[in-house]
C-alpha atoms as a PDB file:
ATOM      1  CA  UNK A   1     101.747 105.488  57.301  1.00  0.00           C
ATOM      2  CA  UNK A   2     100.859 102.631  54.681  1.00  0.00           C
ATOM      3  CA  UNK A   3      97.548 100.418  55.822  1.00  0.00           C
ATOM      4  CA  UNK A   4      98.085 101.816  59.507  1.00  0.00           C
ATOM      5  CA  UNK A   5     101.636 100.664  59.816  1.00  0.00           C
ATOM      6  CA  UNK A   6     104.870 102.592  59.491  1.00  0.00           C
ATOM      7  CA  UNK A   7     106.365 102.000  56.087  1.00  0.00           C
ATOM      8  CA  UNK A   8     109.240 104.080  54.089  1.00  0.00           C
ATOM      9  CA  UNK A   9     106.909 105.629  52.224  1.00  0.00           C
ATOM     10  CA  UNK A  10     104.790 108.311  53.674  1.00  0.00           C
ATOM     11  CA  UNK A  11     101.224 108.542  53.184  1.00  0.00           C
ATOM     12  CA  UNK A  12      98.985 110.969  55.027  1.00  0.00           C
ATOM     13  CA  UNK A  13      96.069 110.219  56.802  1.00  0.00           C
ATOM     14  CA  UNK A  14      92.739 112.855  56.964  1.00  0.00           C
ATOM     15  CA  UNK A  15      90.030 112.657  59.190  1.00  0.00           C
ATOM     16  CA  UNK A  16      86.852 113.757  58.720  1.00  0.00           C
ATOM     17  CA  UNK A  17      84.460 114.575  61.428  1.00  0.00           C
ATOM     18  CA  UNK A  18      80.481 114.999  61.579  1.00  0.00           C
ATOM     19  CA  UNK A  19      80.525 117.133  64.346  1.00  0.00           C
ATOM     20  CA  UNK A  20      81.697 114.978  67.018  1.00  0.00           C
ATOM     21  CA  UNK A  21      81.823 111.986  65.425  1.00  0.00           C
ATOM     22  CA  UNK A  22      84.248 110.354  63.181  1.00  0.00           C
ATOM     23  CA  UNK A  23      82.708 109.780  59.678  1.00  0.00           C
ATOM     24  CA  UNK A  24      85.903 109.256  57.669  1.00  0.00           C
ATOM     25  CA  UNK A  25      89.934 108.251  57.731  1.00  0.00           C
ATOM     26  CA  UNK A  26      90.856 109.256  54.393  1.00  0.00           C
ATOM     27  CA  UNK A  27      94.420 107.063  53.900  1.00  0.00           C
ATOM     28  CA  UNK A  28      95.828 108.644  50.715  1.00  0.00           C
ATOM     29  CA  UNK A  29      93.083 108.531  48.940  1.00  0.00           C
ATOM     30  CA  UNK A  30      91.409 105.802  50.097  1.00  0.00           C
ATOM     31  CA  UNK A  31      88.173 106.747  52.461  1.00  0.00           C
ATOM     32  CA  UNK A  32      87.186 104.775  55.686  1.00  0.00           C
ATOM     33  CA  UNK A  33      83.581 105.521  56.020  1.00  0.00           C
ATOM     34  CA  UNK A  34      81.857 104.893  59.421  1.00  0.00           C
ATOM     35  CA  UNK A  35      78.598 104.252  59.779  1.00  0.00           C
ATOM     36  CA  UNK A  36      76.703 103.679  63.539  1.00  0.00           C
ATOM     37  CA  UNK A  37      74.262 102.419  64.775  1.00  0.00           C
ATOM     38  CA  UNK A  38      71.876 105.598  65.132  1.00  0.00           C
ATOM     39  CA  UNK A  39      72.168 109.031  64.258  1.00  0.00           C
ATOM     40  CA  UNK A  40      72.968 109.794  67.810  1.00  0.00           C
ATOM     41  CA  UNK A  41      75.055 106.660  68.542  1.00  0.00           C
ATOM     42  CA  UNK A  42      78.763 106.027  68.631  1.00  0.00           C
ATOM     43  CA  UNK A  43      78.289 102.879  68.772  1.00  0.00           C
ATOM     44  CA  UNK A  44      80.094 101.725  65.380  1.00  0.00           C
ATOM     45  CA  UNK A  45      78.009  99.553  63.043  1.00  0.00           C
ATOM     46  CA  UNK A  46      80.007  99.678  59.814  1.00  0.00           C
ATOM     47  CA  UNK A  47      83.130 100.926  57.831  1.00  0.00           C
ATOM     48  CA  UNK A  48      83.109 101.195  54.022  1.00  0.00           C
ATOM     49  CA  UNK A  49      86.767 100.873  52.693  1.00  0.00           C
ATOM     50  CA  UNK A  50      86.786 102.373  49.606  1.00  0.00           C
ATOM     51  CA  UNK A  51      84.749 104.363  46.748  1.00  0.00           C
ATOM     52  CA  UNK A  52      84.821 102.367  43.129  1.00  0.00           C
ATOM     53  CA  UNK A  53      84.651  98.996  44.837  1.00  0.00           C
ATOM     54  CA  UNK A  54      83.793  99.462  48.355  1.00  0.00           C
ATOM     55  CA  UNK A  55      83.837  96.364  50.718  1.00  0.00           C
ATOM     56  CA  UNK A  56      81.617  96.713  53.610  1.00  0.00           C
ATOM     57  CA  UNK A  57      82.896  95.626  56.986  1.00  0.00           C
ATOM     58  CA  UNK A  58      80.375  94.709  60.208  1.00  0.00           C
ATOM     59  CA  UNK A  59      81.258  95.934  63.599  1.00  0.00           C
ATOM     60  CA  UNK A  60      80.494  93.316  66.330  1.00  0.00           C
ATOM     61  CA  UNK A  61      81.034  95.159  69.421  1.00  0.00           C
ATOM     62  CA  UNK A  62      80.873  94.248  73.762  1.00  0.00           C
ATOM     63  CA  UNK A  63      77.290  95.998  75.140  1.00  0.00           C
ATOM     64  CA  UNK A  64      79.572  99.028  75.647  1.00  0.00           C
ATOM     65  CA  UNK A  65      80.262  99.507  71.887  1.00  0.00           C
ATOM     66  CA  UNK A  66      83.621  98.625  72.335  1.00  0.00           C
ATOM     67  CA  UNK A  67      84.677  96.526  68.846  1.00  0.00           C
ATOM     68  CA  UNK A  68      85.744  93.073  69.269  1.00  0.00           C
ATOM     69  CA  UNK A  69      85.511  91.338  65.943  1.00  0.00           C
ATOM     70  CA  UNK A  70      84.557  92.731  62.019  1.00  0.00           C
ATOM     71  CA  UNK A  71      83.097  90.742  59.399  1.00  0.00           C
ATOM     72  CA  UNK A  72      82.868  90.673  55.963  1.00  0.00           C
ATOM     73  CA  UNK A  73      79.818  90.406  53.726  1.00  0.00           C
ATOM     74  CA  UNK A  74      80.103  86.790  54.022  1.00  0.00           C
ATOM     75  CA  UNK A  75      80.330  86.934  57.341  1.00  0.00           C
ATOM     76  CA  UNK A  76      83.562  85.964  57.346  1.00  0.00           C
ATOM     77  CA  UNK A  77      85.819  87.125  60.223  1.00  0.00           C
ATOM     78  CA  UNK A  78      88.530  89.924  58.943  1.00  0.00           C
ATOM     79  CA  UNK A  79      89.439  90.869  62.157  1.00  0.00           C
ATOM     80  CA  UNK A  80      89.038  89.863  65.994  1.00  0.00           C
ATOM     81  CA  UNK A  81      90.082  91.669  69.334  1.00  0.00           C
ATOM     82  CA  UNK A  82      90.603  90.874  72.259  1.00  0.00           C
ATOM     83  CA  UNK A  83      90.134  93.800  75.214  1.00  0.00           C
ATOM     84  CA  UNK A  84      90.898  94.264  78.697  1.00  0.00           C
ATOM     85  CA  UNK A  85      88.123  95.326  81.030  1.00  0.00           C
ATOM     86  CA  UNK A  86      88.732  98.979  80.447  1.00  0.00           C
ATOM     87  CA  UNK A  87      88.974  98.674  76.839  1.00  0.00           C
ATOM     88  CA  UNK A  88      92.922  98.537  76.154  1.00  0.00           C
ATOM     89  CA  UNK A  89      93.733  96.276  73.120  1.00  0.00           C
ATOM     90  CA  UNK A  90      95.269  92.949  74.487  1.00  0.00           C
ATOM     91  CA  UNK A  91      95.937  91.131  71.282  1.00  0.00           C
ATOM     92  CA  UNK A  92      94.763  91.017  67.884  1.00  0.00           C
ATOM     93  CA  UNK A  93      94.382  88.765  65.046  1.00  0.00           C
ATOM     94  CA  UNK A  94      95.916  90.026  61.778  1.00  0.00           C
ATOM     95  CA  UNK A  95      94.381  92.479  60.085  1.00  0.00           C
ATOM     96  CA  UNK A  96      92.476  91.086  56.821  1.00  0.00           C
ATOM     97  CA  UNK A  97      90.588  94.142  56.638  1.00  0.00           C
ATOM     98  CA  UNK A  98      91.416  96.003  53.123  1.00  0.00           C
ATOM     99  CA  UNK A  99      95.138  96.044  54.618  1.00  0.00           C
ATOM    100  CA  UNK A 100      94.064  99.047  57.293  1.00  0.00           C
ATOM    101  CA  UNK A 101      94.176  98.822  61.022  1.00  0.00           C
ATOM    102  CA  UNK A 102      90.809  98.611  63.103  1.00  0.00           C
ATOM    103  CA  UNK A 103      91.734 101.210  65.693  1.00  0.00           C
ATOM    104  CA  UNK A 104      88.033 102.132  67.143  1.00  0.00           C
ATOM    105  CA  UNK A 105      87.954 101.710  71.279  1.00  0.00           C
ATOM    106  CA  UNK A 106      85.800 102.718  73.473  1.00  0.00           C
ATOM    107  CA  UNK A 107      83.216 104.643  71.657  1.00  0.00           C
ATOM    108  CA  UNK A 108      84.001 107.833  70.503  1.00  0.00           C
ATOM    109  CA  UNK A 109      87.791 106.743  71.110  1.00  0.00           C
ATOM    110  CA  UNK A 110      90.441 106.236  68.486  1.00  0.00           C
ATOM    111  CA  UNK A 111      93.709 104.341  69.261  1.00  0.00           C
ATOM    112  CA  UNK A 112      97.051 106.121  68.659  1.00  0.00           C
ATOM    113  CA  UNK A 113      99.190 103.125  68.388  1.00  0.00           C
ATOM    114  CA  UNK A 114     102.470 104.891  68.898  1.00  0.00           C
ATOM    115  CA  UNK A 115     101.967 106.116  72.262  1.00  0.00           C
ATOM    116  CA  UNK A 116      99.020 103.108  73.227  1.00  0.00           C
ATOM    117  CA  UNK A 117      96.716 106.112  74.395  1.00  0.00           C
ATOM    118  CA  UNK A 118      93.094 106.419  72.816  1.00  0.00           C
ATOM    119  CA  UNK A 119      91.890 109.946  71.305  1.00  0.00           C
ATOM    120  CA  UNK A 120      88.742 110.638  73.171  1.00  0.00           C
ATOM    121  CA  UNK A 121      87.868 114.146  71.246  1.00  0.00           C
ATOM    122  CA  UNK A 122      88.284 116.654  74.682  1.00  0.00           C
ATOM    123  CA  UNK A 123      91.035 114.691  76.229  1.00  0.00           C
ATOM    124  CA  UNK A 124      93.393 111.278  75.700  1.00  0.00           C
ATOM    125  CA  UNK A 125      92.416 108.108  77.719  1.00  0.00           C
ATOM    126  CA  UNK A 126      94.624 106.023  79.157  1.00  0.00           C
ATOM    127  CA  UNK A 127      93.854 102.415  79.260  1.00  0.00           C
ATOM    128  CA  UNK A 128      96.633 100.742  81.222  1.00  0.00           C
ATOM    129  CA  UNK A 129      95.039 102.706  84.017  1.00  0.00           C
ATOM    130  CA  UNK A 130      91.794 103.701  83.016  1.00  0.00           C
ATOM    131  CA  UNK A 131      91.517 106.884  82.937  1.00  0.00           C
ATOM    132  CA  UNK A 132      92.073 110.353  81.501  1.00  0.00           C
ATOM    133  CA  UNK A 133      95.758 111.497  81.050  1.00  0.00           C
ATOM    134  CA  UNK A 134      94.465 115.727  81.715  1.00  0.00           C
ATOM    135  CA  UNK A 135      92.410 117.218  84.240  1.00  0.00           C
ATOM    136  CA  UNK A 136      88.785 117.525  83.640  1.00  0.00           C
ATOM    137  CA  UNK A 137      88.500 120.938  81.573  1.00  0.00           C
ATOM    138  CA  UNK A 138      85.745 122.267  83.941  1.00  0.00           C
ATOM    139  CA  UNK A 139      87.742 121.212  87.126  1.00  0.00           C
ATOM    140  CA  UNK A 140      86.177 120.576  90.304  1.00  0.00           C
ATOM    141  CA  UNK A 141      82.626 121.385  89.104  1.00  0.00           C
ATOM    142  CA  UNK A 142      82.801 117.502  87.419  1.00  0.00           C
ATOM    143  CA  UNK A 143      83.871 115.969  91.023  1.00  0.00           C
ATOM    144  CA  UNK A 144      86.619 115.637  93.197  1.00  0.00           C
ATOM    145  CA  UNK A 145      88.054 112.599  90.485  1.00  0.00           C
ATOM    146  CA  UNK A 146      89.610 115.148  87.675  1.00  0.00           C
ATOM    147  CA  UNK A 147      90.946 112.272  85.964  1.00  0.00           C
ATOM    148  CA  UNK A 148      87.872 109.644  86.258  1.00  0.00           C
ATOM    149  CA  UNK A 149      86.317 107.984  83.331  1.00  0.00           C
ATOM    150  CA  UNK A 150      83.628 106.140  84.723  1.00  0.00           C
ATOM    151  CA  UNK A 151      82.578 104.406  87.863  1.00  0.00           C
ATOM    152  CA  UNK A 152      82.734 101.281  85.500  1.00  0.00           C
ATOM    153  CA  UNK A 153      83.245 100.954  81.414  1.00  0.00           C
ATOM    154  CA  UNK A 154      80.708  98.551  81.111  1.00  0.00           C
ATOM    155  CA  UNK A 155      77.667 100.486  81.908  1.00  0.00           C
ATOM    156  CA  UNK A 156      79.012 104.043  81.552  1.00  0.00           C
ATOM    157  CA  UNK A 157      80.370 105.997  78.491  1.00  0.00           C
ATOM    158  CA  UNK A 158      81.883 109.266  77.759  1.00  0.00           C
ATOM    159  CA  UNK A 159      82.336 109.456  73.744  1.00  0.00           C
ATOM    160  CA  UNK A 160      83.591 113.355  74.263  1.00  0.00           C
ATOM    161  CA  UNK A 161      86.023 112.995  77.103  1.00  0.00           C
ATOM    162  CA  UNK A 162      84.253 115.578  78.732  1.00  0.00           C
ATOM    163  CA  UNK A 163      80.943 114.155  80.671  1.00  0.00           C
ATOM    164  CA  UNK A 164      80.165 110.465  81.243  1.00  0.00           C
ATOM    165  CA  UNK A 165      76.762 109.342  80.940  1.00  0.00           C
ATOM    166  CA  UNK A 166      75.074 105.682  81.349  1.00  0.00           C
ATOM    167  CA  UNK A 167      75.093 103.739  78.060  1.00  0.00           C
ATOM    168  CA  UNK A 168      71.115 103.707  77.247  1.00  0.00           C
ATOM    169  CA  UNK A 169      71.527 100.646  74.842  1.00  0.00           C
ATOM    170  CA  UNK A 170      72.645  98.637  77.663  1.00  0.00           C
ATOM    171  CA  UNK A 171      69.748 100.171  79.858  1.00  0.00           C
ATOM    172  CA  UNK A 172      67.296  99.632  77.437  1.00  0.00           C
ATOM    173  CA  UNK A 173      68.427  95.728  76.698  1.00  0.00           C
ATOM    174  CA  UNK A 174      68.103  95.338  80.747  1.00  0.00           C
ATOM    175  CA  UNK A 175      64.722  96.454  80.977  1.00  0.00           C
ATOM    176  CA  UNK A 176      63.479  94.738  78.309  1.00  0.00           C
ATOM    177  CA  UNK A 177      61.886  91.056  78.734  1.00  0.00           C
ATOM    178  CA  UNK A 178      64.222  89.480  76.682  1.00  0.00           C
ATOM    179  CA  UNK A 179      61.987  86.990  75.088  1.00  0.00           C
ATOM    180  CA  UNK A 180      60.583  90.001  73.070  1.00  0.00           C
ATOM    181  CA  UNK A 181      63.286  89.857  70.779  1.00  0.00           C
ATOM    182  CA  UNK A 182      64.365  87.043  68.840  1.00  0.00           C
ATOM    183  CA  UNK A 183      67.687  87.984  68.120  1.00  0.00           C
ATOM    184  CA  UNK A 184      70.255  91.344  68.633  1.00  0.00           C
ATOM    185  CA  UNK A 185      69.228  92.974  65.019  1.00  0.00           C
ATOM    186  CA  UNK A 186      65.442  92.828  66.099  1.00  0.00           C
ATOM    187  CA  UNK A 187      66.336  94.764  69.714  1.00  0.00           C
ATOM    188  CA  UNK A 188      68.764  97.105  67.743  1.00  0.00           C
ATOM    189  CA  UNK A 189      65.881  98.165  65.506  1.00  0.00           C
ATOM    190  CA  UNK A 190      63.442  98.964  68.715  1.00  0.00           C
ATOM    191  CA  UNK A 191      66.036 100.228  70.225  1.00  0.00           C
ATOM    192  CA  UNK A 192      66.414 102.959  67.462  1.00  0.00           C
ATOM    193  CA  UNK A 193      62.630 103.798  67.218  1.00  0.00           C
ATOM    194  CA  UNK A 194      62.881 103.779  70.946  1.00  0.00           C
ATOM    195  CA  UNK A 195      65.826 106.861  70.749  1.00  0.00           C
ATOM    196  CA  UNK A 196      63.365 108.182  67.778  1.00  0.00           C
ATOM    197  CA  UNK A 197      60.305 108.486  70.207  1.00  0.00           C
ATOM    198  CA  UNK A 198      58.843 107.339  66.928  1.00  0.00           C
ATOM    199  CA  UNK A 199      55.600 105.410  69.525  1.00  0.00           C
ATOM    200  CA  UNK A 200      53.649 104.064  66.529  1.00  0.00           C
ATOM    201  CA  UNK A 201      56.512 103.072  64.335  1.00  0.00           C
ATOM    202  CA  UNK A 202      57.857 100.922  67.171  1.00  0.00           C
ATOM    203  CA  UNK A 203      54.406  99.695  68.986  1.00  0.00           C
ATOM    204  CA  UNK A 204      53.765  98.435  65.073  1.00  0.00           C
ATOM    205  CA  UNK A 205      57.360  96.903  65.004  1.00  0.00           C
ATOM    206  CA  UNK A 206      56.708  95.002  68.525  1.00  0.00           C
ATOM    207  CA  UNK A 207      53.507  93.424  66.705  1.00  0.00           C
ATOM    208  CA  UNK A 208      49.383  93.725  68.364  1.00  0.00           C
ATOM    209  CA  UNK A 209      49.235  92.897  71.588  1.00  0.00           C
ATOM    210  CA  UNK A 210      52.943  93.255  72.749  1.00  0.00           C
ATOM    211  CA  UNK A 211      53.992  95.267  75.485  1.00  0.00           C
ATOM    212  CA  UNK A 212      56.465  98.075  75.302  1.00  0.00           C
ATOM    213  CA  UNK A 213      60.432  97.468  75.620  1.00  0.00           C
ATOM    214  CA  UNK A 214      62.255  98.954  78.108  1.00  0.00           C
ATOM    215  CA  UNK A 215      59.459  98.244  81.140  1.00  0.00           C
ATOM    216  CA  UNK A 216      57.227 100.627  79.161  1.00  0.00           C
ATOM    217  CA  UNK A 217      59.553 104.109  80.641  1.00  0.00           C
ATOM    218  CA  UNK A 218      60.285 106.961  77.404  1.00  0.00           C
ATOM    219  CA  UNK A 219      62.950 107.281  80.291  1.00  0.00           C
ATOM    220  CA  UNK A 220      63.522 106.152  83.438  1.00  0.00           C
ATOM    221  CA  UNK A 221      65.590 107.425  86.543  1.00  0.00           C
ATOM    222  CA  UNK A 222      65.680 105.711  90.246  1.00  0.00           C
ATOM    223  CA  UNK A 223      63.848 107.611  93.357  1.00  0.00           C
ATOM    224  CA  UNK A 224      62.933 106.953  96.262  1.00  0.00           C
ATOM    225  CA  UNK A 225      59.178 107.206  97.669  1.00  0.00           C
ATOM    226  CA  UNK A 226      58.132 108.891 101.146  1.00  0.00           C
ATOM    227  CA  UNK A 227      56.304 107.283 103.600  1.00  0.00           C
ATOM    228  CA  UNK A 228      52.714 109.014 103.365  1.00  0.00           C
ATOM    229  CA  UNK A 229      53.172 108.925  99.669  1.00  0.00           C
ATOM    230  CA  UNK A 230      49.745 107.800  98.387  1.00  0.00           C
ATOM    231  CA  UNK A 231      49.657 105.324  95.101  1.00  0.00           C
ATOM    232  CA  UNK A 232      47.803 103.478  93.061  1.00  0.00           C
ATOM    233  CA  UNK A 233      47.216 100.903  90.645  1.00  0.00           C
ATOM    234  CA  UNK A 234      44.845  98.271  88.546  1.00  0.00           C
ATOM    235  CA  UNK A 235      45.604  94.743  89.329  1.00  0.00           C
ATOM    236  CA  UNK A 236      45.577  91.908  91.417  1.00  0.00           C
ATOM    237  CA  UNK A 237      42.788  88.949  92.184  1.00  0.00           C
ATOM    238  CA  UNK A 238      40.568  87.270  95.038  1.00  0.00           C
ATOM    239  CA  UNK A 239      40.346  83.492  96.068  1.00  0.00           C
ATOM    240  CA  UNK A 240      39.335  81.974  99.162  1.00  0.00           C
ATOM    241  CA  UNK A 241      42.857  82.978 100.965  1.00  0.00           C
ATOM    242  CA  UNK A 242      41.908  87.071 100.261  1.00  0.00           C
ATOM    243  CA  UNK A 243      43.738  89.430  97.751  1.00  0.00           C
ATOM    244  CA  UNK A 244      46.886  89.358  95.708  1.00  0.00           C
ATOM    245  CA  UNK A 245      48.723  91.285  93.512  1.00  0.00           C
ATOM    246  CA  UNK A 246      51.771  90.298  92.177  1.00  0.00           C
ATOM    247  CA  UNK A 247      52.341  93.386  89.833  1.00  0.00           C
ATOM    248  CA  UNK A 248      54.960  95.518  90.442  1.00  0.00           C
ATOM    249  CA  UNK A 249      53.949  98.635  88.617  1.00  0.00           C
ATOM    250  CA  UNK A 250      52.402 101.209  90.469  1.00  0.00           C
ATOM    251  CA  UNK A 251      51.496 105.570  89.369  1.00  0.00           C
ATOM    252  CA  UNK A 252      50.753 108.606  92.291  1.00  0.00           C
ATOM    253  CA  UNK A 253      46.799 108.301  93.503  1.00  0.00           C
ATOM    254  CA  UNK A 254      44.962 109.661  90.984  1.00  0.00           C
ATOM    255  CA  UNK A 255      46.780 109.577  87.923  1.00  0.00           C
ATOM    256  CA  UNK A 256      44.511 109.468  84.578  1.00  0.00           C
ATOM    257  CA  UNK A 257      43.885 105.696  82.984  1.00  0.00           C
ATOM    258  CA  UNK A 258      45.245 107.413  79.765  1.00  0.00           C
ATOM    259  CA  UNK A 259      48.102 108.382  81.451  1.00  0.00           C
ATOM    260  CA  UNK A 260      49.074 104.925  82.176  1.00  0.00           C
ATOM    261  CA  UNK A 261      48.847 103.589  78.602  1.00  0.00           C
ATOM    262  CA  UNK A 262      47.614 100.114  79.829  1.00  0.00           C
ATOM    263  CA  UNK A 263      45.133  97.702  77.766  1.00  0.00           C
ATOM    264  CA  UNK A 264      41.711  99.096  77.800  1.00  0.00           C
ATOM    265  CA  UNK A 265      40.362  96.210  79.549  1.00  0.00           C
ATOM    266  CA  UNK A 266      42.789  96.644  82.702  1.00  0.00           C
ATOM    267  CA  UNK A 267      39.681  98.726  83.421  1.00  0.00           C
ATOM    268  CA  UNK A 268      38.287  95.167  84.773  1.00  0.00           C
ATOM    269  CA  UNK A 269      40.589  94.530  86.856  1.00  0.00           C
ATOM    270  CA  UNK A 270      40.480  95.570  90.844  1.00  0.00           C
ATOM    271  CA  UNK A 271      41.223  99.230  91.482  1.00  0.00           C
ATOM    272  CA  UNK A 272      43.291  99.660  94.977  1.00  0.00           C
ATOM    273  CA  UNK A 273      45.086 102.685  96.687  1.00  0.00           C
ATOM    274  CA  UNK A 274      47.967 102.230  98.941  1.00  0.00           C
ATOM    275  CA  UNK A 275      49.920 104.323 100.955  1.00  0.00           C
ATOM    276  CA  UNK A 276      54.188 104.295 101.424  1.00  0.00           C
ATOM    277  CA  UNK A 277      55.000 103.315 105.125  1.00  0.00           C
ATOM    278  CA  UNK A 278      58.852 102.744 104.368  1.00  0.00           C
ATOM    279  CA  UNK A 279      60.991 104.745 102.396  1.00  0.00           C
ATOM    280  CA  UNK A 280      60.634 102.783  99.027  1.00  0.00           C
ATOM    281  CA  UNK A 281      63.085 102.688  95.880  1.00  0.00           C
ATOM    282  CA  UNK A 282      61.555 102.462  92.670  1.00  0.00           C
ATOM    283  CA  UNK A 283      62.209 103.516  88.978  1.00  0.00           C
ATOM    284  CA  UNK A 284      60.617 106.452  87.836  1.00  0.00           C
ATOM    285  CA  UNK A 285      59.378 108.226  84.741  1.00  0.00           C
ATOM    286  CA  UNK A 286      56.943 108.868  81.961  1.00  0.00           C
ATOM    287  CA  UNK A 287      54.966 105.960  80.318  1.00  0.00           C
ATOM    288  CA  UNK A 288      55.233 105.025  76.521  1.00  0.00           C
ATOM    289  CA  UNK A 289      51.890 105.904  74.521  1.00  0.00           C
ATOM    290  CA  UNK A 290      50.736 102.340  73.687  1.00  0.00           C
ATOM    291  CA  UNK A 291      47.660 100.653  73.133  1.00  0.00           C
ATOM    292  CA  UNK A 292      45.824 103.252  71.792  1.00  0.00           C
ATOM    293  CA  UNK A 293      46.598 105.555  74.792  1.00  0.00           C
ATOM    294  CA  UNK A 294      48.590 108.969  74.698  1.00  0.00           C
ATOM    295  CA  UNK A 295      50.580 107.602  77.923  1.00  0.00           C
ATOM    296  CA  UNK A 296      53.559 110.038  79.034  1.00  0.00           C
ATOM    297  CA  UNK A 297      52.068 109.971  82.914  1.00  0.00           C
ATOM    298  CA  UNK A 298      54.198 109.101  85.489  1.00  0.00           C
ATOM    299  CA  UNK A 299      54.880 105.838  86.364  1.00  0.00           C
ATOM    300  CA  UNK A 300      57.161 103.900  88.889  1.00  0.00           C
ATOM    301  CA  UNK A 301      58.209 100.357  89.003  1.00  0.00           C
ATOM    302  CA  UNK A 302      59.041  98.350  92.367  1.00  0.00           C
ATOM    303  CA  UNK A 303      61.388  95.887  92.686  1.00  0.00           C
ATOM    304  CA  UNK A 304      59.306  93.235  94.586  1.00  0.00           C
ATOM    305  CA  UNK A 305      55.700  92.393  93.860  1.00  0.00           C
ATOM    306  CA  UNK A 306      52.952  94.456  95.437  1.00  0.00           C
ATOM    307  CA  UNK A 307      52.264  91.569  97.956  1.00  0.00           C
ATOM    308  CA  UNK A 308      55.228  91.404  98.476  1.00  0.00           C
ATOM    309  CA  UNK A 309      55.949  94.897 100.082  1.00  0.00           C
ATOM    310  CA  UNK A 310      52.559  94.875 102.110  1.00  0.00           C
ATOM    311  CA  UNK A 311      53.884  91.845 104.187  1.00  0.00           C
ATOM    312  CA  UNK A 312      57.380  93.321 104.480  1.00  0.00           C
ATOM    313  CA  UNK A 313      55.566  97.006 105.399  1.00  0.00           C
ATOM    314  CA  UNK A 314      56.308  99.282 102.911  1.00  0.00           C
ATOM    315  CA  UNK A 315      52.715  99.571 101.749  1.00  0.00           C
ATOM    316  CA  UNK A 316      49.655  99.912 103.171  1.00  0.00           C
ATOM    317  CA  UNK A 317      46.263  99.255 100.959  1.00  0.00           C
ATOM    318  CA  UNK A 318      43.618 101.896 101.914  1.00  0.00           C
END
């Protein structure tokens, strides 16, 4: 292989891993350094061709970290991709990257262009069909699907071939109010403190006075709440039509103020205690330490607005 592509002249290719991940394609030698986007990611963020004059190359990747275009330090475009739904290469623009192919997928996948499968570590991945060409190595313990990637490869990702797992960068974008970034590079940075659990780093980051990304959870996970389920919260107003509440945050009766990691001054706003009448799905988990509290109590967060589910009887104030 010569720049990727068959040639007369052999040339082997080495590849270099950091445990799971792919750090390096050594062509010759020439090195292709990877770099992602966190020390946990696979999401690819760079590749360094080279040693004595490296050139630096920008992943831009879909919110799956699948690569679609690479730029140069100028920004200039070196290569562009275009990819089906479940990540098999469509078409491509001519490589003007150093001469060497881009073959990153889906992440932690690697595209053997002879046979059109990707590498996916545990197992090969299919594309044309999407999904894995062997059985799932721990059989019917991973579900009845042996050969399943994902119940979608937009929101799901399975770097090793062996477990899939939600892609947090895309959970984390969702859940954050989107006008508290002002661009992609600014979220990508929270998001990193965010995977860090580095609370002061990023509550300095947001700036004084903002409110945590990703709805405030350190993680969050969907539940549903009994009926006789008691609740509480700090919120809401009075005018001359009665009480409202249009907050949809709400933390089991009881819970500590700290817990909550809320302004101090929430403290002057109406306490109320409500009970579940309907079986009620919210997201659950612990709360970020912000505002000068140490948080991590449990929190959930409702779909529809406190006033909301009192007139359509899931709650009950008490």
């Amino acid at each position: 292989m010569l720049f990727g592509q068959p040639t007369g002249k052999p040339v082997t290719t080495r590849f270099v891993w950091e445990g799971f991940r792919l750090l390096q394609e050594v062509h010759g030698d020439v090195p292709l350094t990877y770099v992602y986007s966190d020390q946990d990611s696979y999401d690819p963020l760079a590749r360094i061709d080279g040693v004595d004059a490296p050139e630096i190359f920008w992943f831009h990747c879909q919110p799956n970290g699948t690569p679609e275009r690479m730029t140069d330090s100028e920004g200039q475009v070196r290569w562009e991709g275009v990819n089906s739904a479940w990540g098999k290469l469509l078409r491509e623009s001519e490589t003007q990257v150093s001469g060497y192919s881009q073959n990153l997928r889906m992440q932690g996948q690697y595209l053997d262009r002879e046979t059109g499968l990707h590498y996916n570590l545990f197992r090969y991945y299919d594309p044309d069909c999407g999904r894995f060409t062997q059985q799932d190595p721990i059989g019917l313990a991973g579900g009845i699907n042996l050969y399943q990637y994902a119940p979608n490869a937009l929101g799901w990702v399975d770097p090793w071939g062996l477990s899939r797992c939600k892609n947090d960068w895309n959970e984390f974008q969702k859940k954050s109010n989107k006008r508290q970034f002002s661009s992609r590079t600014q979220a990508s940075k929270a998001y990193a403190l965010w995977k860090k659990q580095d609370w002061a780093a990023l509550e300095k980051f947001m700036g004084d006075g903002a409110w945590p990304p990703n709805r405030g959870f350190i993680t969050a996970t969907k539940t549903t709440l009994k009926p006789g389920t008691k609740v509480d919260r700090y919120g809401g107003w009075t005018d001359a039509d009665g009480f409202h509440d249009s907050g949809t945050f709400i933390s089991p009766a009881g819970s500590s103020f700290e817990g909550r990691a809320l302004q101090q001054n929430t403290l002057n706003k109406p306490y109320s205690v409500y009970e579940v009448l309907k079986p009620l799905p919210v997201d659950s988990g612990p709360a970020i330490p912000w505002f000068g509290q140490p948080g991590r109590g449990t929190q959930y967060e409702t779909s529809e607005a406190i006033e909301a589910l009192i007139e359509n009887g899931f709650l009950r104030k008490i």
